[in-house]
C-alpha atoms as a PDB file:
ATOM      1  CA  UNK A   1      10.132  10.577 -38.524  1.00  0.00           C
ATOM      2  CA  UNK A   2      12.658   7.856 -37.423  1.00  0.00           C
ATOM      3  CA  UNK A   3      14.107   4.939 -39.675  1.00  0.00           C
ATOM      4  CA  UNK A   4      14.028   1.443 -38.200  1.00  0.00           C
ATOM      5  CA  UNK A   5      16.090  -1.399 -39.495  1.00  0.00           C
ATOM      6  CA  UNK A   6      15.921  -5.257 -38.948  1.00  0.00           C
ATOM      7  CA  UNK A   7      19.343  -6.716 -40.802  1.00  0.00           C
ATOM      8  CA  UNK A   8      18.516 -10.555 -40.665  1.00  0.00           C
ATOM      9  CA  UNK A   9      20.680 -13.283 -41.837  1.00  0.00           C
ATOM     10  CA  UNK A  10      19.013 -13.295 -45.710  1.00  0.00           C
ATOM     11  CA  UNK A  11      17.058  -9.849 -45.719  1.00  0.00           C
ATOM     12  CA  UNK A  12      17.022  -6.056 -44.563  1.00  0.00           C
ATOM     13  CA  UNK A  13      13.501  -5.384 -43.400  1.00  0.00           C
ATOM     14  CA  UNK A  14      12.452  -1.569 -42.734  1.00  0.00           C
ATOM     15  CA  UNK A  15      10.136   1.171 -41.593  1.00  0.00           C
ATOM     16  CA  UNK A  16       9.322   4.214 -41.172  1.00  0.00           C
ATOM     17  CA  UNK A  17       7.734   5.556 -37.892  1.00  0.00           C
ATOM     18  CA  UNK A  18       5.749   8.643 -37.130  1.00  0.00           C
ATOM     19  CA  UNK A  19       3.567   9.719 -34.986  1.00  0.00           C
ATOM     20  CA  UNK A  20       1.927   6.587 -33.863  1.00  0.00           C
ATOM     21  CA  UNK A  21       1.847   5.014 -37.089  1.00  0.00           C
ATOM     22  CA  UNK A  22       4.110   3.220 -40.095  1.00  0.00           C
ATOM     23  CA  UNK A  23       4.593   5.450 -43.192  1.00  0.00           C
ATOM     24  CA  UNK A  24       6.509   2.877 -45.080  1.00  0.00           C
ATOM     25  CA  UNK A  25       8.138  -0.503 -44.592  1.00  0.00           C
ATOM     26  CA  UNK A  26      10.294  -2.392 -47.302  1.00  0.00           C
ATOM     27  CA  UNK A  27      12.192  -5.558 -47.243  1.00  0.00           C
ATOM     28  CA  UNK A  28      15.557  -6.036 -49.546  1.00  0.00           C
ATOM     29  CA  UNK A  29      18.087  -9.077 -49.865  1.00  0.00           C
ATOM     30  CA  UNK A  30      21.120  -8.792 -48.232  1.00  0.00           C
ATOM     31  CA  UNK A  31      22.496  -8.752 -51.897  1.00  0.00           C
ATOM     32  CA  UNK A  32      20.387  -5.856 -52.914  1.00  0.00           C
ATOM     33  CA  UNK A  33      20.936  -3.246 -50.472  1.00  0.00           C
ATOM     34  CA  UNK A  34      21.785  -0.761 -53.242  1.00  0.00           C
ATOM     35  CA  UNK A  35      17.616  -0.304 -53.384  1.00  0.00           C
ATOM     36  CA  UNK A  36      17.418   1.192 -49.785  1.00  0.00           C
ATOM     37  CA  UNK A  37      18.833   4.694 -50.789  1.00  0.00           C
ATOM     38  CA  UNK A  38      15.984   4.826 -52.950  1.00  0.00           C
ATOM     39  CA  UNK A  39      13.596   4.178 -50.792  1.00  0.00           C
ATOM     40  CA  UNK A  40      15.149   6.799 -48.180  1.00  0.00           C
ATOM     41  CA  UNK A  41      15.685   9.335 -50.470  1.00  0.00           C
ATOM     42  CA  UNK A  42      14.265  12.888 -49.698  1.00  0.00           C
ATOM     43  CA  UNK A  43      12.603  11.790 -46.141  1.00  0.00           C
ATOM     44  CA  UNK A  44      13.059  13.902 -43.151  1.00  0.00           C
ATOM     45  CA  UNK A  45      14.302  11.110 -41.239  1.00  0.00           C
ATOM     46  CA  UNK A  46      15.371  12.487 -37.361  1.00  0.00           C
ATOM     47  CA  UNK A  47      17.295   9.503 -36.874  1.00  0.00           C
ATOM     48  CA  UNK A  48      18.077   5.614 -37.264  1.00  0.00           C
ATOM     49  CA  UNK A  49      17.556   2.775 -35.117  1.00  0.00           C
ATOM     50  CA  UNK A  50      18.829  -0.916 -36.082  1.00  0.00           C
ATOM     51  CA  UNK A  51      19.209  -4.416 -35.150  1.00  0.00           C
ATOM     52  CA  UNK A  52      22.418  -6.638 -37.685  1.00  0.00           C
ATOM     53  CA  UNK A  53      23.190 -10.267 -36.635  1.00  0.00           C
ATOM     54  CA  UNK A  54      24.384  -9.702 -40.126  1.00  0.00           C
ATOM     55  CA  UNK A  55      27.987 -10.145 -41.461  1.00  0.00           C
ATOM     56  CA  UNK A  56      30.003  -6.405 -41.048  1.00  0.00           C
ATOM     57  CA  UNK A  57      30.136  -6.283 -44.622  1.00  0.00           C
ATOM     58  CA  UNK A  58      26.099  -5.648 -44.834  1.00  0.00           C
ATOM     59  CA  UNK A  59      26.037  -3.564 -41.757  1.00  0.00           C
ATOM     60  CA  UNK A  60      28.183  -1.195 -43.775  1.00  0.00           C
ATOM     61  CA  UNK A  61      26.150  -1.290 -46.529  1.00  0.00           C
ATOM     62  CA  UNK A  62      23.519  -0.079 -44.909  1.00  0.00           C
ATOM     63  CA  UNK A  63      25.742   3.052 -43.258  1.00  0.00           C
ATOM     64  CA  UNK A  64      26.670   3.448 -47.146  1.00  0.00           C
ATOM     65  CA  UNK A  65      23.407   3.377 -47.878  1.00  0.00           C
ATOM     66  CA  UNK A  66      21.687   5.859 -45.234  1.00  0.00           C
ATOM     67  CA  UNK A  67      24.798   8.105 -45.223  1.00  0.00           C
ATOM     68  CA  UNK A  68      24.452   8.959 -41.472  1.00  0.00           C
ATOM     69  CA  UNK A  69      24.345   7.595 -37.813  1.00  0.00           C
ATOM     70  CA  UNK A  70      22.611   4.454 -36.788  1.00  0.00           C
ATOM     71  CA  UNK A  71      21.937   3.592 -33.629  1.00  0.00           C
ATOM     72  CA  UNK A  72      22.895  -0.145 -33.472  1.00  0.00           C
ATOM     73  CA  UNK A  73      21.451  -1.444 -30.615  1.00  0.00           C
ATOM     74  CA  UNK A  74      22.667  -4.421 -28.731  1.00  0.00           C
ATOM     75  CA  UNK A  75      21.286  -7.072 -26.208  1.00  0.00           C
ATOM     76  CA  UNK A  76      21.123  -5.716 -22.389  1.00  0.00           C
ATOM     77  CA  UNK A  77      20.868  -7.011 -19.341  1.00  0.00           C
ATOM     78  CA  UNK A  78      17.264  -5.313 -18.473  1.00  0.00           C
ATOM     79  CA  UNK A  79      15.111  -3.071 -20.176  1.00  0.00           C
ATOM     80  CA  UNK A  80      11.817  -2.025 -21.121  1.00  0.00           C
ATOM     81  CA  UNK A  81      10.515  -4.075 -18.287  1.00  0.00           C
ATOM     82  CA  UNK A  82      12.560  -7.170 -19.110  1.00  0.00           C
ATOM     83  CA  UNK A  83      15.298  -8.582 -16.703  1.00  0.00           C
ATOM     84  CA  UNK A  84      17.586 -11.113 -19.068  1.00  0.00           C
ATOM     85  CA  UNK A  85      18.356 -14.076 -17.411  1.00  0.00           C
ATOM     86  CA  UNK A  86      20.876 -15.090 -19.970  1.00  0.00           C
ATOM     87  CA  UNK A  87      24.186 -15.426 -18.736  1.00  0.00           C
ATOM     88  CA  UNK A  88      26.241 -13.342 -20.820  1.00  0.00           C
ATOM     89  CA  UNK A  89      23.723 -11.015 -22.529  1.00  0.00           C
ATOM     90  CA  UNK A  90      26.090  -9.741 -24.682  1.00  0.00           C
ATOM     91  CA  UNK A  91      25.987 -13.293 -26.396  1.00  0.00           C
ATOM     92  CA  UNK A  92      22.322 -12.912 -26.984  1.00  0.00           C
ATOM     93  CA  UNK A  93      21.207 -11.908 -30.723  1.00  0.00           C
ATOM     94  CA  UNK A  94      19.909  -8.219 -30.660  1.00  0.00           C
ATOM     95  CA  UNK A  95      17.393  -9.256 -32.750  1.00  0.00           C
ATOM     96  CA  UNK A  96      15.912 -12.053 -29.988  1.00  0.00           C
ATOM     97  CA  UNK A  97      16.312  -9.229 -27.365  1.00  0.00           C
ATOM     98  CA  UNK A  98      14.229  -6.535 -29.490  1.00  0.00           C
ATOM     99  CA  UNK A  99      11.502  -9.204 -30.407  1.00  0.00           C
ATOM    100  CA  UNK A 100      11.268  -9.894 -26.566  1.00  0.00           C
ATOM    101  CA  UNK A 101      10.870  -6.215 -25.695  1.00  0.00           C
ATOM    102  CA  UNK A 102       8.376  -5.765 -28.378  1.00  0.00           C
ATOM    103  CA  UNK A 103       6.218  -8.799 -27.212  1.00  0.00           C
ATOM    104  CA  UNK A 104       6.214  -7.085 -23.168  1.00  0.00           C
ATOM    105  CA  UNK A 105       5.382  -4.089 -24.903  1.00  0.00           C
ATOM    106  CA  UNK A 106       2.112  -5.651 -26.378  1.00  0.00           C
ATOM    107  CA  UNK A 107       1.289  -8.268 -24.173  1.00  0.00           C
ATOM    108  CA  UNK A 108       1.992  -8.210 -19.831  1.00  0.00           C
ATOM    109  CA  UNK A 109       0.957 -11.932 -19.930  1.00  0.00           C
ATOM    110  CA  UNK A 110       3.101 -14.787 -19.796  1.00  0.00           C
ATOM    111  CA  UNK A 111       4.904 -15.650 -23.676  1.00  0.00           C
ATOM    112  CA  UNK A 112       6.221 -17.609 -25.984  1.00  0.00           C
ATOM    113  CA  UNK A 113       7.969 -15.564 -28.963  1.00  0.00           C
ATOM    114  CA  UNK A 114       8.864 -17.588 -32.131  1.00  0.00           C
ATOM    115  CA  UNK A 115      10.729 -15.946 -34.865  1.00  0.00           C
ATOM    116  CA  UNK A 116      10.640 -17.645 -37.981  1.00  0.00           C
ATOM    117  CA  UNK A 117      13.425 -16.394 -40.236  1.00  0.00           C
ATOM    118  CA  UNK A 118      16.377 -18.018 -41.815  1.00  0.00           C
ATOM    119  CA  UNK A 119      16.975 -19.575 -38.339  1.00  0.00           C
ATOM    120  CA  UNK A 120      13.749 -20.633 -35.556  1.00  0.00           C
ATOM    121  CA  UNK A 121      14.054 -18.755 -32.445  1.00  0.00           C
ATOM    122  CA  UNK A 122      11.738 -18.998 -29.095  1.00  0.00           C
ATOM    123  CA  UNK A 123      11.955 -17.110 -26.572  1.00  0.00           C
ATOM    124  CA  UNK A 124       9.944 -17.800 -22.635  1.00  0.00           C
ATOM    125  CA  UNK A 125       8.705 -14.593 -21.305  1.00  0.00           C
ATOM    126  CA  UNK A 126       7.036 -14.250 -18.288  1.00  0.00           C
ATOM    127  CA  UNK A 127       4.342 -11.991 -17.236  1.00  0.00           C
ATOM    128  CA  UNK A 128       6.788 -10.494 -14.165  1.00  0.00           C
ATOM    129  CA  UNK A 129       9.041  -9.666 -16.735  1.00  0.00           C
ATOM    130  CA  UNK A 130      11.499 -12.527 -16.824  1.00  0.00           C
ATOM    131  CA  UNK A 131      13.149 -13.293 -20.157  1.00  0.00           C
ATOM    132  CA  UNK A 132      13.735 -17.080 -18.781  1.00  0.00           C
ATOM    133  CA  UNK A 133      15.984 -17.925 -21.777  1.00  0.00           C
ATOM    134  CA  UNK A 134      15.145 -19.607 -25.305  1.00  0.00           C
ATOM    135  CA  UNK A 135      15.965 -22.037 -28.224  1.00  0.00           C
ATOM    136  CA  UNK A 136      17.204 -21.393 -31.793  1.00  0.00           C
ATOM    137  CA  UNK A 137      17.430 -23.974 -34.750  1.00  0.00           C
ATOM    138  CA  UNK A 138      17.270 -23.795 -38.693  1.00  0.00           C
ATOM    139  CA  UNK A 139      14.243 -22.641 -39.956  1.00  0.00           C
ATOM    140  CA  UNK A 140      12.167 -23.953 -42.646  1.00  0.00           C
ATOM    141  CA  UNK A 141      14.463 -23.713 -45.669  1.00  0.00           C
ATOM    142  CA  UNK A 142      17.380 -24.381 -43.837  1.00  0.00           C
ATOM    143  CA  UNK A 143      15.860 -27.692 -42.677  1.00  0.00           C
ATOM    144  CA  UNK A 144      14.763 -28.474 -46.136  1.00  0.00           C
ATOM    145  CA  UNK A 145      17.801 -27.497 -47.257  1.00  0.00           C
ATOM    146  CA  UNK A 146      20.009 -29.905 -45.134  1.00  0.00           C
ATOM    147  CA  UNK A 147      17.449 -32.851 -46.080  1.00  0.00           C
ATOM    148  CA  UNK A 148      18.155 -32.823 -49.660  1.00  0.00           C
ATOM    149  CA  UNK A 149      21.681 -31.800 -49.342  1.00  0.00           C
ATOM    150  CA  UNK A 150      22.363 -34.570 -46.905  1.00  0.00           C
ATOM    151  CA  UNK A 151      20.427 -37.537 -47.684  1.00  0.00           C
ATOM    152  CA  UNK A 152      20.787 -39.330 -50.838  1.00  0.00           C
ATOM    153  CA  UNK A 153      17.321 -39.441 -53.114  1.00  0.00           C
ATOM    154  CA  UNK A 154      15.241 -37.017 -51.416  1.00  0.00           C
ATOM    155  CA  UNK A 155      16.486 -34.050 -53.086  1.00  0.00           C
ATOM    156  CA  UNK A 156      12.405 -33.455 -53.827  1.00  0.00           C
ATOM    157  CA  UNK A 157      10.576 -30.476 -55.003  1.00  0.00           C
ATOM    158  CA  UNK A 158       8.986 -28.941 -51.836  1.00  0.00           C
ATOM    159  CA  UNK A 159       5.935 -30.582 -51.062  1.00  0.00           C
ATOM    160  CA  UNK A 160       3.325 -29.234 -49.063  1.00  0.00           C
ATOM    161  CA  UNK A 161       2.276 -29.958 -44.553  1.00  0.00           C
ATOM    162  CA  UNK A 162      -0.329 -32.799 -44.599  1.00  0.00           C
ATOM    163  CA  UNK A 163      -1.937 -34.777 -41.704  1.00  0.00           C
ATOM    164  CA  UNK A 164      -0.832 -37.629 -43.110  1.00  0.00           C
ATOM    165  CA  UNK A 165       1.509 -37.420 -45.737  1.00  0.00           C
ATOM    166  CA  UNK A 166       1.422 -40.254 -48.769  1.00  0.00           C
ATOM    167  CA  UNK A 167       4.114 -38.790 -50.766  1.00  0.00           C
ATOM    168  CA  UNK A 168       7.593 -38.109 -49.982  1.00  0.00           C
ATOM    169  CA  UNK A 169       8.021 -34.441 -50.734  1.00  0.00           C
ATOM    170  CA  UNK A 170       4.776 -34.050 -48.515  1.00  0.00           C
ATOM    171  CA  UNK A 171       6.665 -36.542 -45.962  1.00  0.00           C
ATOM    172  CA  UNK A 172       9.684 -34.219 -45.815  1.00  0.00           C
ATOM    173  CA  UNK A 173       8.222 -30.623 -45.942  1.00  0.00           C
ATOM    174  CA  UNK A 174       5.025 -31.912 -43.030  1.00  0.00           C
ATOM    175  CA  UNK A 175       7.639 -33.530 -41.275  1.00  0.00           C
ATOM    176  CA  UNK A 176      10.471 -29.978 -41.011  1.00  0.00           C
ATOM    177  CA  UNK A 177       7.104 -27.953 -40.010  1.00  0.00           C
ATOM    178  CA  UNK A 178       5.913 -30.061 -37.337  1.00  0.00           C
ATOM    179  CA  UNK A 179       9.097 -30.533 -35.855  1.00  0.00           C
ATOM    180  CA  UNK A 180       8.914 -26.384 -35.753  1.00  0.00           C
ATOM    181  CA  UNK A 181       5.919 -26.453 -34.105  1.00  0.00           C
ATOM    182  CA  UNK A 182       6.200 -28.835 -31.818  1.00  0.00           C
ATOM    183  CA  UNK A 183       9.773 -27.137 -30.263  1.00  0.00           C
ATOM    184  CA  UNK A 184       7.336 -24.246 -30.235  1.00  0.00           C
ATOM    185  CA  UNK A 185       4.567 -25.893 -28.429  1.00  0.00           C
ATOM    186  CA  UNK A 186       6.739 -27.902 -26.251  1.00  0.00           C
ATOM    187  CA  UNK A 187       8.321 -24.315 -24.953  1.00  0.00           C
ATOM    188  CA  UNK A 188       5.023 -23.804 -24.319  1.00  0.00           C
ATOM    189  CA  UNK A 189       4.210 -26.528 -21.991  1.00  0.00           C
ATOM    190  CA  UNK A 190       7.683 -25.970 -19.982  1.00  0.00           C
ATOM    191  CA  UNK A 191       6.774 -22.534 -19.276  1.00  0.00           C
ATOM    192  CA  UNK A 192       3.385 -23.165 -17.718  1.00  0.00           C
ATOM    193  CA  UNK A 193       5.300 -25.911 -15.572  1.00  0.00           C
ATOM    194  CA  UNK A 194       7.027 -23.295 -14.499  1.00  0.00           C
ATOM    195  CA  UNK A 195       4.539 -20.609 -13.720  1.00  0.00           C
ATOM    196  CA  UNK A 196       2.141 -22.484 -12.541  1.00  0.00           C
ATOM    197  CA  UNK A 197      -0.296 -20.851 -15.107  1.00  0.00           C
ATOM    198  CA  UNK A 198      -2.538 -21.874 -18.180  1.00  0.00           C
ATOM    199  CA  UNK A 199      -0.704 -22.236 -21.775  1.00  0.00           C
ATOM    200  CA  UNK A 200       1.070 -19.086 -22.338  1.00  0.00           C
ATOM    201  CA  UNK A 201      -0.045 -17.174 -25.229  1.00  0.00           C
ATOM    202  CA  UNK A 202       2.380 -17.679 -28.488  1.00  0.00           C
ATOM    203  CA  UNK A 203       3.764 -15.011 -30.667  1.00  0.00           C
ATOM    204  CA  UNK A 204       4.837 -15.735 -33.873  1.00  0.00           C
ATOM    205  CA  UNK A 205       6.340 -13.354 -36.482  1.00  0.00           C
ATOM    206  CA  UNK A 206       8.723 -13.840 -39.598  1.00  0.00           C
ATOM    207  CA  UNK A 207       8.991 -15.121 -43.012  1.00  0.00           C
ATOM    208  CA  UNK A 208       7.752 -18.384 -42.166  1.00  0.00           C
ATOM    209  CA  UNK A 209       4.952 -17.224 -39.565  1.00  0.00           C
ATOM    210  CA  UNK A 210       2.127 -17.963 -41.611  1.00  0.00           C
ATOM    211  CA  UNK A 211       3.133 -21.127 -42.425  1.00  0.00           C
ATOM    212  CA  UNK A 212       3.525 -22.105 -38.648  1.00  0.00           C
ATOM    213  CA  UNK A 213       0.481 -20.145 -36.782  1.00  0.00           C
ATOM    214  CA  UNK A 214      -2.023 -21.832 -38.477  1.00  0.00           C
ATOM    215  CA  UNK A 215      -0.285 -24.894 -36.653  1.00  0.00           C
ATOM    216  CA  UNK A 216       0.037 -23.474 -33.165  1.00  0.00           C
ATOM    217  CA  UNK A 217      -3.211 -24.556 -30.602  1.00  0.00           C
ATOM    218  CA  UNK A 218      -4.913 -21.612 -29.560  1.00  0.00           C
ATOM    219  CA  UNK A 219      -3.852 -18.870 -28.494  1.00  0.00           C
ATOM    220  CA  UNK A 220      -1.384 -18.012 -30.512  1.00  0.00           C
ATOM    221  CA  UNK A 221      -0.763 -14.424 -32.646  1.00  0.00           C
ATOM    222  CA  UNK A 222       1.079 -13.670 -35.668  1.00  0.00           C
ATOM    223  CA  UNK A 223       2.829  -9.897 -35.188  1.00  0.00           C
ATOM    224  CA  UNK A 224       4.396  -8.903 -38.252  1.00  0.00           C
ATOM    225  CA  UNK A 225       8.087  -6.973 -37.440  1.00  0.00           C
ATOM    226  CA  UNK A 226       8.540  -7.448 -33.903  1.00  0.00           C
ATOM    227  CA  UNK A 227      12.206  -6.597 -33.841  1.00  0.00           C
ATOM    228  CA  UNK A 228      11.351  -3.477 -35.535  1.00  0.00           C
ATOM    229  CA  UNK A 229       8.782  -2.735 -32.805  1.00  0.00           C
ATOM    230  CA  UNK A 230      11.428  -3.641 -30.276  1.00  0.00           C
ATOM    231  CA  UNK A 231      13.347  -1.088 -31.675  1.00  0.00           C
ATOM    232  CA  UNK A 232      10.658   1.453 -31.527  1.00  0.00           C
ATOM    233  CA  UNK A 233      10.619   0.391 -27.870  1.00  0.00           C
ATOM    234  CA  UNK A 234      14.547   1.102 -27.424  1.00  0.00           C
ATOM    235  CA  UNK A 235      14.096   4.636 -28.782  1.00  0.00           C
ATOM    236  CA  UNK A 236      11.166   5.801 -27.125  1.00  0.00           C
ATOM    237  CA  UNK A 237      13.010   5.264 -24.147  1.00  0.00           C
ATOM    238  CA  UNK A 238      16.103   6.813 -25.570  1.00  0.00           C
ATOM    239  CA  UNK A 239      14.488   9.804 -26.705  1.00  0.00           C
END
């Protein structure tokens, strides 16, 4: 039974692996982390995997909190049938890393992985195994966020994504998701010009995935947890 732990910029997302299969998963805010001892309590855990772009402080909360070992695992220059083509891996966000290794481990096809979290990341995978390199910008409520903090008179309740938007919550909260998807589907169309292949196939996983998937042109897949599958990927070859 392993523990495997995804410390994001607002949230601690979990689960439990065994024998093929999740026994548990949980999410807590990074100001809540006193609730993860509960749910750990008692389990015969064999060890503890985990991804923190996280401040220090909640990375050892979570130590606190598990009272043993984890394996933090941080961004390489190959693995799991990836070659990095970033120039100083090291630089790279383990959590981008792990999301890339999870989406070669489901898919040997050319990719595009979006993570939709606090920040927007997407990544270009192709189906030799090149991580090409990717993009990151604020994410849905950060966007939202900056429009009413920055711009005088449309601090707006949060409308909702129209086709055509006639009011101007709907203006601001259609506008911050197209401008998502369209980074997304433009890293689409580069990587194709690159390969020489059809559209790639997109991932898409986070908070904000079903709000962007529906979006995406076909095909396109929303995986729930991919860092925490990347980390499954790390220790299976670890083990």
């Amino acid at each position: 039974m392993m523990l495997l732990i995804d410390a994001g910029n607002s949230r601690v997302k979990w689960g439990i692996w065994q024998d093929g299969q999740w026994l548990a998963q949980g999410a807590a805010g990074n100001g809540q982390l006193s609730e993860l001892a509960a749910a750990w309590r008692g389990l015969p855990l064999a060890g503890a995997w985990g991804a923190c772009v996280a401040s220090d402080d909640v990375r050892g909360a979570i130590e606190a909190q598990f009272g043993g070992p984890i394996n933090w695992v941080s961004t390489q220059a190959e693995g799991g049938g990836v070659r990095n083509h970033y120039h100083a891996p090291a630089q790279m966000g383990s959590d981008r890393w792990l999301s890339v290794l999870a989406a070669r481990r489901l898919c040997g096809d050319d990719l595009v992985v979006a993570c939709a979290g606090t920040a927007l990341t997407i990544e270009s995978l192709t189906r030799e195994g090149d991580y090409l390199g990717g993009l990151i910008m604020p994410g849905y409520a950060l966007m939202l966020a900056a429009m009413a903090r920055n711009t005088a008179r449309l601090d707006q309740p949060v409308g909702a994504w129209t086709d055509f938007p006639r009011c101007t919550e709907d203006a601001i909260a259609s506008g911050v998701l197209e401008a998502m998807v369209g980074a997304i589907e433009r890293a689409r169309h580069k990587l194709a010009a690159h390969t020489g292949r059809p559209l790639p196939t997109v991932f898409v996983t986070g908070g904000d995935a079903t709000r962007i998937g529906p979006q995406l042109a076909s095909p396109a897949r929303i995986v729930d947890n991919l860092v925490l599958l990347g980390l499954l990927e790390v220790a299976d070859k670890s083990s």
